[in-house]
N, C-alpha and C. Protein backbone atom coordinates (compact mmCIF):
# COMPACT_ATOMS: atom_id res chain seq x y z
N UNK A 1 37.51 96.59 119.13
CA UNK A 1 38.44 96.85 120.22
C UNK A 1 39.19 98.15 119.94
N UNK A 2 39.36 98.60 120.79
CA UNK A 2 39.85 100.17 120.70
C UNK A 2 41.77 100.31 120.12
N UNK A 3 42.75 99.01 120.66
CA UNK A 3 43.97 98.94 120.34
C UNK A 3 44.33 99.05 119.15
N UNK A 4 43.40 98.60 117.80
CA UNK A 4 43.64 98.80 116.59
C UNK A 4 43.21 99.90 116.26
N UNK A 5 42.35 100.92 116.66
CA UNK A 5 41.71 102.44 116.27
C UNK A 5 42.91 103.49 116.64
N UNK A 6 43.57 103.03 117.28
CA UNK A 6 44.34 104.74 117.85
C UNK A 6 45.69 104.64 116.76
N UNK A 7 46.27 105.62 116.95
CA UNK A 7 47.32 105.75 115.57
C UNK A 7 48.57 105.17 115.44
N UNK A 8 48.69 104.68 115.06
CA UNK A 8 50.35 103.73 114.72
C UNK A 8 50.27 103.09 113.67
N UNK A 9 50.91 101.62 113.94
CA UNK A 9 50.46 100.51 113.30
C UNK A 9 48.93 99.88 112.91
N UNK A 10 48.58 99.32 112.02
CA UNK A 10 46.79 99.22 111.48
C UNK A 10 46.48 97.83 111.72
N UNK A 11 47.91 97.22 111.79
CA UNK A 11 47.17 95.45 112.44
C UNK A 11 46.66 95.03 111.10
N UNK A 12 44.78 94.57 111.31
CA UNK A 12 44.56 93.78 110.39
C UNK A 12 44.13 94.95 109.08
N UNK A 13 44.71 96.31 108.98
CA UNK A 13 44.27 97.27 108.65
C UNK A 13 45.55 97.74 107.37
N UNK A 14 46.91 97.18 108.04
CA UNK A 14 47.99 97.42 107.83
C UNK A 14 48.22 97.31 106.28
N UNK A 15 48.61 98.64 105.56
CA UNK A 15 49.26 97.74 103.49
C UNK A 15 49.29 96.87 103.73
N UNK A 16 50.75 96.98 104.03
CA UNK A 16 51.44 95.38 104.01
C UNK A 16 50.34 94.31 103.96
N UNK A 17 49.91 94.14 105.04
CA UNK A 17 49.03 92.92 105.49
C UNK A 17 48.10 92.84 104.66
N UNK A 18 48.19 93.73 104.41
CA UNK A 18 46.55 93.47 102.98
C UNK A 18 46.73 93.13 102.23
N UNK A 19 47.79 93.68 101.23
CA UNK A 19 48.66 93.11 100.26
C UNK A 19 49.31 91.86 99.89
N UNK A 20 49.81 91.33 101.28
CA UNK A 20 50.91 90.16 101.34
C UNK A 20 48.95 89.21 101.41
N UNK A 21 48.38 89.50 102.48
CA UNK A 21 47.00 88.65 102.48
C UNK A 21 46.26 88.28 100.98
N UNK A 22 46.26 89.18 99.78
CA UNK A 22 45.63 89.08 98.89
C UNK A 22 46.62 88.64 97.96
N UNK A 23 47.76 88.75 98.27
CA UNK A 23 48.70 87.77 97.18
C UNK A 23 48.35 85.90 97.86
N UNK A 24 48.62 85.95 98.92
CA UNK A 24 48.27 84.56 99.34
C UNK A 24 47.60 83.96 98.64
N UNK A 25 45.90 84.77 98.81
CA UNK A 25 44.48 84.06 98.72
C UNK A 25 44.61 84.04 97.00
N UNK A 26 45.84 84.80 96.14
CA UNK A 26 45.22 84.62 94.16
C UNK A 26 46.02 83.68 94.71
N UNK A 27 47.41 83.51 94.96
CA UNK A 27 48.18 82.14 95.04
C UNK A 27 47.44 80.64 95.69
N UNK A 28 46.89 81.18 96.47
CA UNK A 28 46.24 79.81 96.66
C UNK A 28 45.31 79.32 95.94
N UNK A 29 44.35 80.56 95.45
CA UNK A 29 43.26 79.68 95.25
C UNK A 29 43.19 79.77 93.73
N UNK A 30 43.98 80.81 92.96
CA UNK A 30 44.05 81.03 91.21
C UNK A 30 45.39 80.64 91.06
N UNK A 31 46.08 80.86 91.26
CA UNK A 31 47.53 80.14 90.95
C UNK A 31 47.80 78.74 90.68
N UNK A 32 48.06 78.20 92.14
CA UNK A 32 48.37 77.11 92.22
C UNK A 32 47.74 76.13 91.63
N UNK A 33 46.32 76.13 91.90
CA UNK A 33 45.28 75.22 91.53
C UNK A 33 45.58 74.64 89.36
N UNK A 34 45.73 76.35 89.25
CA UNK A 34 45.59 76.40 87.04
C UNK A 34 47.23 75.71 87.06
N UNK A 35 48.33 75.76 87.40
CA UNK A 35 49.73 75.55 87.26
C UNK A 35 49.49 73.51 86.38
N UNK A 36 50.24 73.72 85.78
CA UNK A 36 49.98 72.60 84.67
C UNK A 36 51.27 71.77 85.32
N UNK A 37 52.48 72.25 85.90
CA UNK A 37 53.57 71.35 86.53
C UNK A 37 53.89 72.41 87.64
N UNK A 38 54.78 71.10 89.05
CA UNK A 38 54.70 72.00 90.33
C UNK A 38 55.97 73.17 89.77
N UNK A 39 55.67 73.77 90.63
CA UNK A 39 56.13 74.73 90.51
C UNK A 39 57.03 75.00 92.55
N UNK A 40 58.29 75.20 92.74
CA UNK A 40 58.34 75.53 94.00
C UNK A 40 57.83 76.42 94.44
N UNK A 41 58.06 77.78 93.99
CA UNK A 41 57.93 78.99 94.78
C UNK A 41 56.78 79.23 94.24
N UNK A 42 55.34 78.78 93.42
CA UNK A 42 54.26 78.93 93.76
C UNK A 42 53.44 77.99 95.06
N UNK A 43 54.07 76.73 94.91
CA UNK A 43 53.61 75.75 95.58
C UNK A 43 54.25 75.73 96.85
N UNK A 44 55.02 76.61 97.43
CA UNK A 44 55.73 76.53 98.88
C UNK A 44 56.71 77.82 99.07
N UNK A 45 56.91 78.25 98.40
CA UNK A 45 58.36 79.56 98.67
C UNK A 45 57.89 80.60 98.96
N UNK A 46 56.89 80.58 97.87
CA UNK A 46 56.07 82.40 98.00
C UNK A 46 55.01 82.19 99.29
N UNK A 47 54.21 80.94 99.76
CA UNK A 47 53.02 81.02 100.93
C UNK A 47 54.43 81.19 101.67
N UNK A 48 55.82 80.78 102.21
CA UNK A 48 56.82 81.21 103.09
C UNK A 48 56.84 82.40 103.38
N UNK A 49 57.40 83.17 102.43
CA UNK A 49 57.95 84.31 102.50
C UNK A 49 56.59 85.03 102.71
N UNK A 50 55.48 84.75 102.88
CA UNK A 50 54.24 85.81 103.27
C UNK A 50 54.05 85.53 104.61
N UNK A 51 54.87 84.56 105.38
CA UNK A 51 54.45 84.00 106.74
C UNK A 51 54.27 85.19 107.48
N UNK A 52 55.18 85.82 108.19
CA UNK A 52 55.79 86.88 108.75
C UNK A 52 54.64 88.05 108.48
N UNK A 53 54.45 88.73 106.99
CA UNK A 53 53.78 89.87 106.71
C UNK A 53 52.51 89.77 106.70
N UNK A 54 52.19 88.12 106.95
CA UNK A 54 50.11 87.76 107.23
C UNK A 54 50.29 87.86 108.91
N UNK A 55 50.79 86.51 109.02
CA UNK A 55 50.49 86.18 110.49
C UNK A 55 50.34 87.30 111.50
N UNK A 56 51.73 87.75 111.84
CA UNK A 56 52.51 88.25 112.84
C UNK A 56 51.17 89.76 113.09
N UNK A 57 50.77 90.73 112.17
CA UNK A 57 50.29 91.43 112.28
C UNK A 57 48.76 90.74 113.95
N UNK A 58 48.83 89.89 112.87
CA UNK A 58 47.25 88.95 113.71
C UNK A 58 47.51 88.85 115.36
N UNK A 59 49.04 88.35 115.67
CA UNK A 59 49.35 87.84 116.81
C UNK A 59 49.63 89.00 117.52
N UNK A 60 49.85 89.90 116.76
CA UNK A 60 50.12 91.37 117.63
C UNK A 60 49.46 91.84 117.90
N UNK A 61 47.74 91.82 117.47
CA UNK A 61 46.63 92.91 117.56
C UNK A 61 46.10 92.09 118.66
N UNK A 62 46.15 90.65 118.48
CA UNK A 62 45.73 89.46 119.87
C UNK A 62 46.51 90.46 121.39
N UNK A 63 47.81 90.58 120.78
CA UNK A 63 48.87 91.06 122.09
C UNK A 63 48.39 91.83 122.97
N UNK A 64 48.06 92.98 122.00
CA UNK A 64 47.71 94.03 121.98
C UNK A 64 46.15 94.21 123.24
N UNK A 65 45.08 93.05 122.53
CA UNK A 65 44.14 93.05 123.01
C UNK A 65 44.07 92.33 125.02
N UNK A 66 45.36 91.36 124.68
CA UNK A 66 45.34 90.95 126.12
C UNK A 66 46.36 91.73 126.77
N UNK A 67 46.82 92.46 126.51
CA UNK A 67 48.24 93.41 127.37
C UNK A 67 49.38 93.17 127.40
N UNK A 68 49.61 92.13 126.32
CA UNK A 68 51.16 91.96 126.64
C UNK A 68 52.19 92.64 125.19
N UNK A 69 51.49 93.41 124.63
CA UNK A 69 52.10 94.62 123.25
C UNK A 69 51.64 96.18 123.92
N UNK A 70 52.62 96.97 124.85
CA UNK A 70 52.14 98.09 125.40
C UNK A 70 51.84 99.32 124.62
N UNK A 71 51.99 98.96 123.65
CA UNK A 71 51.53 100.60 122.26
C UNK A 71 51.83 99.77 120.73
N UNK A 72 51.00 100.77 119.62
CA UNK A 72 50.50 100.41 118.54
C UNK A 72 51.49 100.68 117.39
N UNK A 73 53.29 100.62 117.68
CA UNK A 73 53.90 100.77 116.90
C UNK A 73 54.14 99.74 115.84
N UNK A 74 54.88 99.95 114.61
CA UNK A 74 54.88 99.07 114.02
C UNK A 74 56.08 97.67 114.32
N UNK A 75 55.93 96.65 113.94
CA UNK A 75 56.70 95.76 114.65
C UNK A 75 57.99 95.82 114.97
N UNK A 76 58.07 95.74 115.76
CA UNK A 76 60.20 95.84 116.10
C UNK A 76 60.98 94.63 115.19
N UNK A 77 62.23 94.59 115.13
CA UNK A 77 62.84 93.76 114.72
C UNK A 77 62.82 92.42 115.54
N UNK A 78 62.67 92.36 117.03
CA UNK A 78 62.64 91.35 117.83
C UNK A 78 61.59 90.51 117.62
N UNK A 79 60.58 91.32 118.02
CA UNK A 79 58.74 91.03 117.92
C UNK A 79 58.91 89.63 116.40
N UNK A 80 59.48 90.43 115.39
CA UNK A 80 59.61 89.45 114.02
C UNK A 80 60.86 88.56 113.89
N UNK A 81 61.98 88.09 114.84
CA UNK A 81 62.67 87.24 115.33
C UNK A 81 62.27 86.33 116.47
N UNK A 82 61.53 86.78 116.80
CA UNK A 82 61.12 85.92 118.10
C UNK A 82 59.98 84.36 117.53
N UNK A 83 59.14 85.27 116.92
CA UNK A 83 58.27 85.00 116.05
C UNK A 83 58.89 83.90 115.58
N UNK A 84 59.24 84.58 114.24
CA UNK A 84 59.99 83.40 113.16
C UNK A 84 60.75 82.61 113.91
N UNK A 85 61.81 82.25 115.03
CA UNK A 85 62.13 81.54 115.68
C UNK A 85 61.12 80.19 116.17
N UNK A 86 59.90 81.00 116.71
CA UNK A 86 59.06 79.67 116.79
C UNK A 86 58.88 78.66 116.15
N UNK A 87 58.05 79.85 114.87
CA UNK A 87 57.43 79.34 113.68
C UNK A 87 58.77 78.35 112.99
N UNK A 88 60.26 78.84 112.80
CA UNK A 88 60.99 78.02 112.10
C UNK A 88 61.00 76.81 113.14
N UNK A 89 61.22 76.44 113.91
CA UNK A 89 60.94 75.11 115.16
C UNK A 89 60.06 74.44 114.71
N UNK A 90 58.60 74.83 114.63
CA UNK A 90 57.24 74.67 114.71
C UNK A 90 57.21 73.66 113.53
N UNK A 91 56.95 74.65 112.64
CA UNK A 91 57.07 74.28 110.72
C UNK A 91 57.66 73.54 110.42
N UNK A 92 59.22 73.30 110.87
CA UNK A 92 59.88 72.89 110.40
C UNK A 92 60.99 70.98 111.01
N UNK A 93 60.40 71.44 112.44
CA UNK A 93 61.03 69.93 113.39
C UNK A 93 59.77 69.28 114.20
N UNK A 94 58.87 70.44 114.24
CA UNK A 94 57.28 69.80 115.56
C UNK A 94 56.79 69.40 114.49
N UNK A 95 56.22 70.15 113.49
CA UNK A 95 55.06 69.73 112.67
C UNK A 95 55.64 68.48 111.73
N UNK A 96 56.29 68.29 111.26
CA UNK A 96 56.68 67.14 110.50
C UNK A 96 57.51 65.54 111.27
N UNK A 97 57.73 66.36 112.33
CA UNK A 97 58.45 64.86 113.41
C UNK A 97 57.64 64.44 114.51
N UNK A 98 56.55 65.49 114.96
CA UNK A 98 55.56 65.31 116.43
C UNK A 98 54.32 65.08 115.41
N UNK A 99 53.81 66.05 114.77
CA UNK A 99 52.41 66.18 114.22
C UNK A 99 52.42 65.07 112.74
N UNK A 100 53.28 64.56 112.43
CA UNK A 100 53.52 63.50 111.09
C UNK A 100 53.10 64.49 109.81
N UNK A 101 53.22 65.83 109.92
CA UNK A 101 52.28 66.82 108.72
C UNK A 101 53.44 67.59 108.20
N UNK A 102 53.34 67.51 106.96
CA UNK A 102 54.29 68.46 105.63
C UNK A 102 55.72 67.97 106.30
N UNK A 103 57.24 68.58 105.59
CA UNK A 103 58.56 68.20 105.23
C UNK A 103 59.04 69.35 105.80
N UNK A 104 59.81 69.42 106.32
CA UNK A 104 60.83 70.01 107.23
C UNK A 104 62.47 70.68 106.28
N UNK A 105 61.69 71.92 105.15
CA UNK A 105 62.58 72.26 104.32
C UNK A 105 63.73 73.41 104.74
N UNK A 106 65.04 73.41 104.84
CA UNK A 106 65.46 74.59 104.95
C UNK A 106 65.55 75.85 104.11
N UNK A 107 65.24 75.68 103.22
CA UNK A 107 64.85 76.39 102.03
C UNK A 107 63.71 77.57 102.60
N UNK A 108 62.34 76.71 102.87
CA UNK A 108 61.24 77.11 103.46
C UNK A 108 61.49 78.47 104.92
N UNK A 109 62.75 78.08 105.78
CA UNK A 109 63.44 79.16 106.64
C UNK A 109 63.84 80.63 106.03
N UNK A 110 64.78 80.58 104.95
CA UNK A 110 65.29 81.38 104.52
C UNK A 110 64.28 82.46 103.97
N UNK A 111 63.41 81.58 103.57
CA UNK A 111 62.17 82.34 103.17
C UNK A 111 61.06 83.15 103.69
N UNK A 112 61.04 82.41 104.67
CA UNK A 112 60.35 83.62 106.26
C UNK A 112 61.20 84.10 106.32
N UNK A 113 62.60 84.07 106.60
CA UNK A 113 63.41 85.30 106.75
C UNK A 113 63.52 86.16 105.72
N UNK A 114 63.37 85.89 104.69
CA UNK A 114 63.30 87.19 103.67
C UNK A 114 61.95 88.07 103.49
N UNK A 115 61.02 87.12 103.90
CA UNK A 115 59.85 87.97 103.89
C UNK A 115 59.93 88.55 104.99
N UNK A 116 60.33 88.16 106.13
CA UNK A 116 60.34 89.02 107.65
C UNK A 116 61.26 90.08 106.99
N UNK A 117 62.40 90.52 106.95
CA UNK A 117 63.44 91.75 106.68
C UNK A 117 62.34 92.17 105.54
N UNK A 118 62.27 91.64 104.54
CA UNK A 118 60.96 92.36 104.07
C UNK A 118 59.85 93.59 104.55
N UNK A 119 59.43 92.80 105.20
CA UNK A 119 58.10 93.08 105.78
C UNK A 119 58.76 94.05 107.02
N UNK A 120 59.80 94.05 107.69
CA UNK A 120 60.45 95.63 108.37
C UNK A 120 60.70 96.07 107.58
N UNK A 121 61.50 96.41 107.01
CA UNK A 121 61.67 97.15 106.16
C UNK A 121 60.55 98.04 105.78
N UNK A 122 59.56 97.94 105.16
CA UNK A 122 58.33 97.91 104.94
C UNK A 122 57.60 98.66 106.09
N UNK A 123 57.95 98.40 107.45
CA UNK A 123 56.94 98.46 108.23
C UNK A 123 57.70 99.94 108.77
N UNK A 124 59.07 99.64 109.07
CA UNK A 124 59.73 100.62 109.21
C UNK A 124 60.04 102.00 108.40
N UNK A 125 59.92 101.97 107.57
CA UNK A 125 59.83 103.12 106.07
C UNK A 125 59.93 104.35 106.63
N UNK A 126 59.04 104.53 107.66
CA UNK A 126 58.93 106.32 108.10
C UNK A 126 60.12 106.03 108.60
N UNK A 127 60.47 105.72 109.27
CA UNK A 127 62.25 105.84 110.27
C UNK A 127 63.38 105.83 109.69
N UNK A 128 62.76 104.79 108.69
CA UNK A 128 64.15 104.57 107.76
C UNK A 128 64.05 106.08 106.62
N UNK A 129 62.76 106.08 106.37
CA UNK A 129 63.17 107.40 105.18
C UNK A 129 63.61 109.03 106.51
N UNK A 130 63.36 108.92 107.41
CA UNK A 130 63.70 110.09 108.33
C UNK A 130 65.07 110.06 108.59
N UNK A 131 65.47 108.39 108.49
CA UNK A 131 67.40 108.69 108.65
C UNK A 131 68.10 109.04 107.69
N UNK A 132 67.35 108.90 106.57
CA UNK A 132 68.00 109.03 105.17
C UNK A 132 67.88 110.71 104.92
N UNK A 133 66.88 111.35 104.97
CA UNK A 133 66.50 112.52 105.03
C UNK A 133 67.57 113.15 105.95
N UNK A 134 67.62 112.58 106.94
CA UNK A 134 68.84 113.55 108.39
C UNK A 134 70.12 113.64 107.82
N UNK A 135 70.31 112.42 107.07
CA UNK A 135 71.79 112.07 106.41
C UNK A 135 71.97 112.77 105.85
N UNK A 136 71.01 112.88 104.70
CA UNK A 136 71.39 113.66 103.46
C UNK A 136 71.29 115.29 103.58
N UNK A 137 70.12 115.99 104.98
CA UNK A 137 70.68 117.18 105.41
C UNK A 137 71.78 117.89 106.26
N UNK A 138 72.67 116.70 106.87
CA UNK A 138 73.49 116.61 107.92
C UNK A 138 73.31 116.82 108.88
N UNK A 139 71.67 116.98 108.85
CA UNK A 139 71.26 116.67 110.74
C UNK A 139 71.43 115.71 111.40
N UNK A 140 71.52 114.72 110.96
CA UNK A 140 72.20 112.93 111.63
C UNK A 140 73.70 113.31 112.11
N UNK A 141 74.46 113.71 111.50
CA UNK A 141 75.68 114.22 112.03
C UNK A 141 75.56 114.89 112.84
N UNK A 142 75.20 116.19 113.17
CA UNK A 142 74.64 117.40 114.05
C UNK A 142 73.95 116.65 115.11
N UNK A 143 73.22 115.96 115.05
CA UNK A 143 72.16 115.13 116.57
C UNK A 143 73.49 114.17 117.10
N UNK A 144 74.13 113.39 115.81
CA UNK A 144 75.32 112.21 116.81
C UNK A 144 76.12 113.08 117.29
N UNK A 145 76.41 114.67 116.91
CA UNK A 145 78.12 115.16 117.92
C UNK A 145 77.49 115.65 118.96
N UNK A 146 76.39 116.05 119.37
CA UNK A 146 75.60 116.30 120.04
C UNK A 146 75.76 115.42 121.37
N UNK A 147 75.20 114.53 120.49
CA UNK A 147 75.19 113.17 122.02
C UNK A 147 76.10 112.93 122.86
C-alpha cells in the first residue's frame, strides 16, 4: 500500500516499533519462559508498557489505509490517549468482567501510560530537538514576539 512508502512516520517500519516489537518477542519467548520465580515486570509490566509503541503504530497504518489518518505524521499526543483510553477500559473492566480473561490491574494502566509518553517522546524527537535548538539560539523567543 502506498500510505506507508511516502515520507513521515514508517508504521510497521518505524525504530521504535521494531525495537519495542523485538523486546516483546526475547520477553516472551526467552525471558519469561527460563525465569526460575515470577517475576512482575517480566511477566506483565514490561508486555504493558510496550502496548502503545507495538500496537498503535499497526492501528494507524490500518487508518491510514481506510482514510480515516489524513497524512503520515508521527503520532499525535491524542491519537495515543484516545487509544490507551480504550485499551485501559478494554484490558482492564471488558476483558476480565465481560470476557472472564486475565485481572484488571491498575498498576498494568500506569504502565501503558509510561510507555505511551515514552513512545512520543520518541516519536516526537525531531520537534522536540528543533524547540530545544530555537531555545538555545533564541529563535523561539524571536518567532513568539513575533506572533
Amino acid at each position: 500500500m502506498p500510505a506507508e512508502k511516502r515520507g513521515g512516520f514508517g508504521y510497521w517500519r518505524d525504530p521504535v516499533f521494531l525495537v519495542c516489537l523485538g523486546v516483546y518477542v526475547i520477553n516472551r519467548e526467552w525471558i519469561k519462559p527460563n525465569l526460575h520465580a515470577y517475576s512482575p515486570f517480566f511477566h506483565g509490566h514490561l508486555n504493558d508498557s510496550l502496548t502503545v509503541p507495538v500496537a498503535l503504530p499497526i492501528y494507524l497504518l490500518v487508518y491510514r489505509w481506510i482514510g480515516l489518518r489524513p497524512d503520515n505524521q508521527p503520532p499525535r499526543w491524542w491519537e495515543i490517549g484516545c487509544h490507551l483510553a480504550v485499551w485501559c477500559v478494554f484490558f482492564k473492566w471488558f476483558g476480565p468482567s465481560v470476557l472472564h480473561h486475565g485481572v484488571g490491574d491498575p498498576i498494568d494502566n500506569w504502565c501503558m501510560l509510561g510507555g505511551g509518553i515514552a513512545a512520543w517522546l520518541l516519536w516526537q524527537r525531531n520537534w522536540l530537538m528543533g524547540i530545544l535548538l530555537m531555545k538555545k539560539t533564541g529563535a523561539l523567543h524571536e518567532a513568539l514576539s513575533k506572533a
